[in-house]
C-alpha atoms as a PDB file:
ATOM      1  CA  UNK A   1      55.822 110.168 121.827  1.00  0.00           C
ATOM      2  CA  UNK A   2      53.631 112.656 124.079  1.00  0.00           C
ATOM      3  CA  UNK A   3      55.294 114.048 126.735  1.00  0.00           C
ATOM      4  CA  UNK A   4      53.115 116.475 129.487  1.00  0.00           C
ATOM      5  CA  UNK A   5      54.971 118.371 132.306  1.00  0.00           C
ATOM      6  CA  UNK A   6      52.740 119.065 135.139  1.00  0.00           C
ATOM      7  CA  UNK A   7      54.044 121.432 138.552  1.00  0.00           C
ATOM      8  CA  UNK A   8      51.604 122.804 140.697  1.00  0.00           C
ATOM      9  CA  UNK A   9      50.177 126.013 138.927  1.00  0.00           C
ATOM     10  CA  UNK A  10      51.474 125.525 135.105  1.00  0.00           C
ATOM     11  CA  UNK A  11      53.096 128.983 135.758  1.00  0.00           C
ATOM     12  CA  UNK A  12      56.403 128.843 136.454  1.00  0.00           C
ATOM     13  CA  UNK A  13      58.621 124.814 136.389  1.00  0.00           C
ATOM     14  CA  UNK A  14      56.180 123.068 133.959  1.00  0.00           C
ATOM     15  CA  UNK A  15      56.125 125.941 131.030  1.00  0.00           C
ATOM     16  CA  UNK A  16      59.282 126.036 131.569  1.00  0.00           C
ATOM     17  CA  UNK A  17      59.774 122.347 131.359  1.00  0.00           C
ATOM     18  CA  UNK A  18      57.937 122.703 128.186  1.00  0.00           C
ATOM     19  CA  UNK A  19      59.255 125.817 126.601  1.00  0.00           C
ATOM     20  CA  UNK A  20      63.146 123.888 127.157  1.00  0.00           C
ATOM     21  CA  UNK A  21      61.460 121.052 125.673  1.00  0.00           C
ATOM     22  CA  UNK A  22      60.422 122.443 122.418  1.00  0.00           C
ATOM     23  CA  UNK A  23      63.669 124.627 122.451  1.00  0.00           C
ATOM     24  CA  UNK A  24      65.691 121.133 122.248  1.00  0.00           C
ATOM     25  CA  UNK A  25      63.511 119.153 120.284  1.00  0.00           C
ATOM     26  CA  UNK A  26      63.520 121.749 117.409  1.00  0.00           C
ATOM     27  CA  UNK A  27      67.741 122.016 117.702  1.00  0.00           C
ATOM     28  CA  UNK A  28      67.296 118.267 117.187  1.00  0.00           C
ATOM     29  CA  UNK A  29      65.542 118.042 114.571  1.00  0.00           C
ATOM     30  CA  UNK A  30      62.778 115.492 116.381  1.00  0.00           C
ATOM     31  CA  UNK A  31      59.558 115.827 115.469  1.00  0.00           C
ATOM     32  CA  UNK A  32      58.465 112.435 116.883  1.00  0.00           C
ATOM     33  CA  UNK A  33      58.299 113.773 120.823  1.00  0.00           C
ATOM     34  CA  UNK A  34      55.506 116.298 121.165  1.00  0.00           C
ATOM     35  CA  UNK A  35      55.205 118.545 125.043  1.00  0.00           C
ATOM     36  CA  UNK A  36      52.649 120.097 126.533  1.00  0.00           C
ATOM     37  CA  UNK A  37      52.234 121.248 130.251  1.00  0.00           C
ATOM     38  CA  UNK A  38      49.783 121.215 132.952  1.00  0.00           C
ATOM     39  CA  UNK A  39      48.794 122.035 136.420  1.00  0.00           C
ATOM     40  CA  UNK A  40      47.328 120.350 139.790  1.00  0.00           C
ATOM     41  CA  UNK A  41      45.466 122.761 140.948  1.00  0.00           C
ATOM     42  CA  UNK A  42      43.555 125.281 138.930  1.00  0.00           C
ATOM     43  CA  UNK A  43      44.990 128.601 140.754  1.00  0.00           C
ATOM     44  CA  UNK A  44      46.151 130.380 137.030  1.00  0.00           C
ATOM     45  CA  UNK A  45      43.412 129.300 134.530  1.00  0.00           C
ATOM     46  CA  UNK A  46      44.450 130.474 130.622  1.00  0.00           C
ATOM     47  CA  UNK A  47      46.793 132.777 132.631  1.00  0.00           C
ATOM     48  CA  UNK A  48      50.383 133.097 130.772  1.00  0.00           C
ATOM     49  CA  UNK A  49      53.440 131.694 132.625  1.00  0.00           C
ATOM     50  CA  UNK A  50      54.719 133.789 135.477  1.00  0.00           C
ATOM     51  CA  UNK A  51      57.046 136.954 134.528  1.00  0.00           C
ATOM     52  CA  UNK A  52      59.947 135.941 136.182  1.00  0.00           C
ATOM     53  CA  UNK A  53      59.402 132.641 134.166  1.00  0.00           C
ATOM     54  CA  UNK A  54      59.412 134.177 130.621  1.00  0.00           C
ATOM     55  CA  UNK A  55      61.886 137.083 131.261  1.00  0.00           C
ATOM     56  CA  UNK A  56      64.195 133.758 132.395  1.00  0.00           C
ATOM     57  CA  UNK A  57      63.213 132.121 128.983  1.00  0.00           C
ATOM     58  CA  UNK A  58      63.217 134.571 126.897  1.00  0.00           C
ATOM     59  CA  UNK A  59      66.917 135.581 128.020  1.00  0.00           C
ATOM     60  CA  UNK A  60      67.768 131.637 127.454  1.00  0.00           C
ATOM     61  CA  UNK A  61      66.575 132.435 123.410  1.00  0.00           C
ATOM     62  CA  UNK A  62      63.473 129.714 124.536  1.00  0.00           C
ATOM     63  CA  UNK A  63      60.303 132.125 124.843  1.00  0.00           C
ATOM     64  CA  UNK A  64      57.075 130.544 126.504  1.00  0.00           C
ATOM     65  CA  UNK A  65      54.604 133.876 126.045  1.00  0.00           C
ATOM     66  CA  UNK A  66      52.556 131.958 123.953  1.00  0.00           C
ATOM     67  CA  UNK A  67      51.705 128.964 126.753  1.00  0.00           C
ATOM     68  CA  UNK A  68      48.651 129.337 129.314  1.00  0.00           C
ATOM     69  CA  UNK A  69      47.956 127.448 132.271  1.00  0.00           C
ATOM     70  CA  UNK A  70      45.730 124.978 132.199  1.00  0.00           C
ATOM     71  CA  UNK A  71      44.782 121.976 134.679  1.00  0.00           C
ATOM     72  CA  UNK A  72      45.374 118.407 134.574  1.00  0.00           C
ATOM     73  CA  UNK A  73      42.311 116.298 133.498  1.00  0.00           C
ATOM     74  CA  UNK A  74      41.733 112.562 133.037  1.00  0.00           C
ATOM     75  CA  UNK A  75      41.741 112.664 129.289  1.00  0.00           C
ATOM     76  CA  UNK A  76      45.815 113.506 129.723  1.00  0.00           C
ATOM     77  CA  UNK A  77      46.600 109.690 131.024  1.00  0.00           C
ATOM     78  CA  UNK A  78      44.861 108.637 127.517  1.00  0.00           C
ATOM     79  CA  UNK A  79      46.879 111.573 125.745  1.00  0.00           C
ATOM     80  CA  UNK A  80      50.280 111.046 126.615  1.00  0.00           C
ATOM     81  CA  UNK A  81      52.591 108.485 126.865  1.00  0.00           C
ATOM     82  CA  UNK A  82      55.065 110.234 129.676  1.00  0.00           C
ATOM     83  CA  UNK A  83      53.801 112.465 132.272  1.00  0.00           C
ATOM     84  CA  UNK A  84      56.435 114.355 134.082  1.00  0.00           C
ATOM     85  CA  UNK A  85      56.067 115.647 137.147  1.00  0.00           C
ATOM     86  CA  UNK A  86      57.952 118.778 139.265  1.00  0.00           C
ATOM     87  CA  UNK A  87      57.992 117.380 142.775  1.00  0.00           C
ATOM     88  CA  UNK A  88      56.161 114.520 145.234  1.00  0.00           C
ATOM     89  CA  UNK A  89      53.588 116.912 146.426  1.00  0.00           C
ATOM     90  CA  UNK A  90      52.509 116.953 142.420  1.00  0.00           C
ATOM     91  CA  UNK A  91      53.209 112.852 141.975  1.00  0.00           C
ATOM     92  CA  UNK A  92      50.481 112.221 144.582  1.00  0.00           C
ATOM     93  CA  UNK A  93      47.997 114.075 142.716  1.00  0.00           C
ATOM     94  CA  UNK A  94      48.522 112.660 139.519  1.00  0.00           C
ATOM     95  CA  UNK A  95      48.774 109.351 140.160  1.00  0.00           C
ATOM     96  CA  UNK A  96      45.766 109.446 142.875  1.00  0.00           C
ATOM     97  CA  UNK A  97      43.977 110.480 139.893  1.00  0.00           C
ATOM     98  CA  UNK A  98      44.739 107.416 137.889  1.00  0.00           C
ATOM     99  CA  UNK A  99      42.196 104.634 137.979  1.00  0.00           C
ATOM    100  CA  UNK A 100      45.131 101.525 137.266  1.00  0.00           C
ATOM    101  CA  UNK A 101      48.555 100.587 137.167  1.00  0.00           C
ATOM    102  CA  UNK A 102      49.134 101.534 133.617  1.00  0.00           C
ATOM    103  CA  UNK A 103      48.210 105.185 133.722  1.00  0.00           C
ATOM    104  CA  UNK A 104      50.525 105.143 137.429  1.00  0.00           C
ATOM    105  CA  UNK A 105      53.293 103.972 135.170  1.00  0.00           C
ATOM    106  CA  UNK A 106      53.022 106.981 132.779  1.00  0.00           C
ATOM    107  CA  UNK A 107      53.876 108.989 135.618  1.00  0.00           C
ATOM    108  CA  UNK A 108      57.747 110.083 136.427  1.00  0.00           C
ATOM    109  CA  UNK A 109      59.877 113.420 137.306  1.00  0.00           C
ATOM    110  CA  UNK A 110      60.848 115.884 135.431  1.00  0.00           C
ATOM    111  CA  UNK A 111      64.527 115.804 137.306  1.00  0.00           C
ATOM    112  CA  UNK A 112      64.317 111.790 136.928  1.00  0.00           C
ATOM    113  CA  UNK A 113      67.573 112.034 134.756  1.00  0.00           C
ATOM    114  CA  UNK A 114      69.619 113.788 137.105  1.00  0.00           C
ATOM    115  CA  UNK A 115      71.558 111.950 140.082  1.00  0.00           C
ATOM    116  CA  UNK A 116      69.995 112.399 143.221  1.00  0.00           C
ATOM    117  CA  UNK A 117      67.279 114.951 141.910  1.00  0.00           C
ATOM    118  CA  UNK A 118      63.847 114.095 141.683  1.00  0.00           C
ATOM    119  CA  UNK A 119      61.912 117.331 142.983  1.00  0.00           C
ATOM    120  CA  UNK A 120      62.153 120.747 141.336  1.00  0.00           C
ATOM    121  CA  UNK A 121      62.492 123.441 143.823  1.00  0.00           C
ATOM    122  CA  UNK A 122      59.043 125.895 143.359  1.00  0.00           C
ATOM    123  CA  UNK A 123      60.722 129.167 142.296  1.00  0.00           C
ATOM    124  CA  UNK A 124      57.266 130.919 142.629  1.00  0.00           C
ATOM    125  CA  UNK A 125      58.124 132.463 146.231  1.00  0.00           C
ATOM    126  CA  UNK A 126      61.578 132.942 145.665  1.00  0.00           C
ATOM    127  CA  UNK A 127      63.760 135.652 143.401  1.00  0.00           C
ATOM    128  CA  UNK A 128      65.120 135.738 139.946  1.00  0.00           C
ATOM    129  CA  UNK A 129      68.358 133.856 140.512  1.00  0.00           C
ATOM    130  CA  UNK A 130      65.812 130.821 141.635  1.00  0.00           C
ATOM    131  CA  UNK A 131      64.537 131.287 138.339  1.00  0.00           C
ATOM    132  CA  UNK A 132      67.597 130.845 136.448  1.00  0.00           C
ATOM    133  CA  UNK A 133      67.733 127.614 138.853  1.00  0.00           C
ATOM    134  CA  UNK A 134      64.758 126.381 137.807  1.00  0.00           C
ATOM    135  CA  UNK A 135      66.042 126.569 134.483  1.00  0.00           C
ATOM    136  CA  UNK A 136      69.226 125.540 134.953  1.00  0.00           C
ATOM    137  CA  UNK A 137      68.009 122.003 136.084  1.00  0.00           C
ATOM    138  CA  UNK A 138      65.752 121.983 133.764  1.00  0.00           C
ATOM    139  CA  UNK A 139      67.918 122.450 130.800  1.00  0.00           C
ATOM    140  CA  UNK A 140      70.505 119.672 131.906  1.00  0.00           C
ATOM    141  CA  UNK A 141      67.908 116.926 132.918  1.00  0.00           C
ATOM    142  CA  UNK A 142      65.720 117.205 129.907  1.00  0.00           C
ATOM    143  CA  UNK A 143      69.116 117.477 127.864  1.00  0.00           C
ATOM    144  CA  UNK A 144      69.889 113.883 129.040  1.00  0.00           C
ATOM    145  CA  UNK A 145      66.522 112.660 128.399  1.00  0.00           C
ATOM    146  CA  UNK A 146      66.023 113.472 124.605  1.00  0.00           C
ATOM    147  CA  UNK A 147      69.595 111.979 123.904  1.00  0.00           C
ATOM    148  CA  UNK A 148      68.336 108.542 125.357  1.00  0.00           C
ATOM    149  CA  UNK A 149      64.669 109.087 123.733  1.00  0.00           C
END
């Protein structure tokens, strides 16, 4: 399985997303999901994830230095079985992109596995303690997901 997380930028939620991902994945043992991450908008191209964003990782023992943004294209619908998303803003964008029902199917939220959360708050504005949020969420939902994948 292919999983891609996709916020806004590709800064800050989805290489997170991604970097918690791998973290997990490896504990686990399960090399049968692969994660990547990608962006809506091209504001950050081949830029690293934000500072804030790795300091948080890094402190969590999950570092993301090595990811850099890039934007979502077409080809990703073909590429992936499960595309994640951060919030509804990013939803609408993806799925506007996709030309049919199957490639709108692909499409889901990051949070999805978590009661009554389906948007990740953007920590990009905010401080380092929405950082550790970020993460926090994060962590839990995609915890739940890869014990039911």
């Amino acid at each position: 399985m292919k999983i891609l997380m996709v916020c806004t930028g590709n800064i800050c939620r989805s290489p997170m997303a991604e970097g918690i991902a791998r973290a997990l994945l490896r504990a686990a043992k399960r090399d049968d999901i692969t994660v990547d991450s990608a962006a809506t908008h091209d504001y950050h191209p081949d830029s690293p994830p934000d500072a804030r964003a790795r300091r948080v990782m890094r402190a969590h023992g999950m570092p993301i230095d090595d990811l850099r943004a890039r934007v979502f294209n077409l080809d990703d619908f073909d590429r992936f079985d499960r595309i994640l998303v951060a919030d509804r803003r990013n939803y609408q964008d993806v799925t506007a992109l996709a030309s049919d029902d199957a490639q709108r199917s692909k499409v889901g939220f990051m949070l999805e596995t978590l009661p009554d959360s389906p948007a990740l708050p953007d920590p990009y504005l905010g401080q380092a303690e929405d950082f550790e949020r970020t993460f926090t969420l994060l962590e839990q939902a995609l915890r739940l997901r890869f014990a039911h994948d």
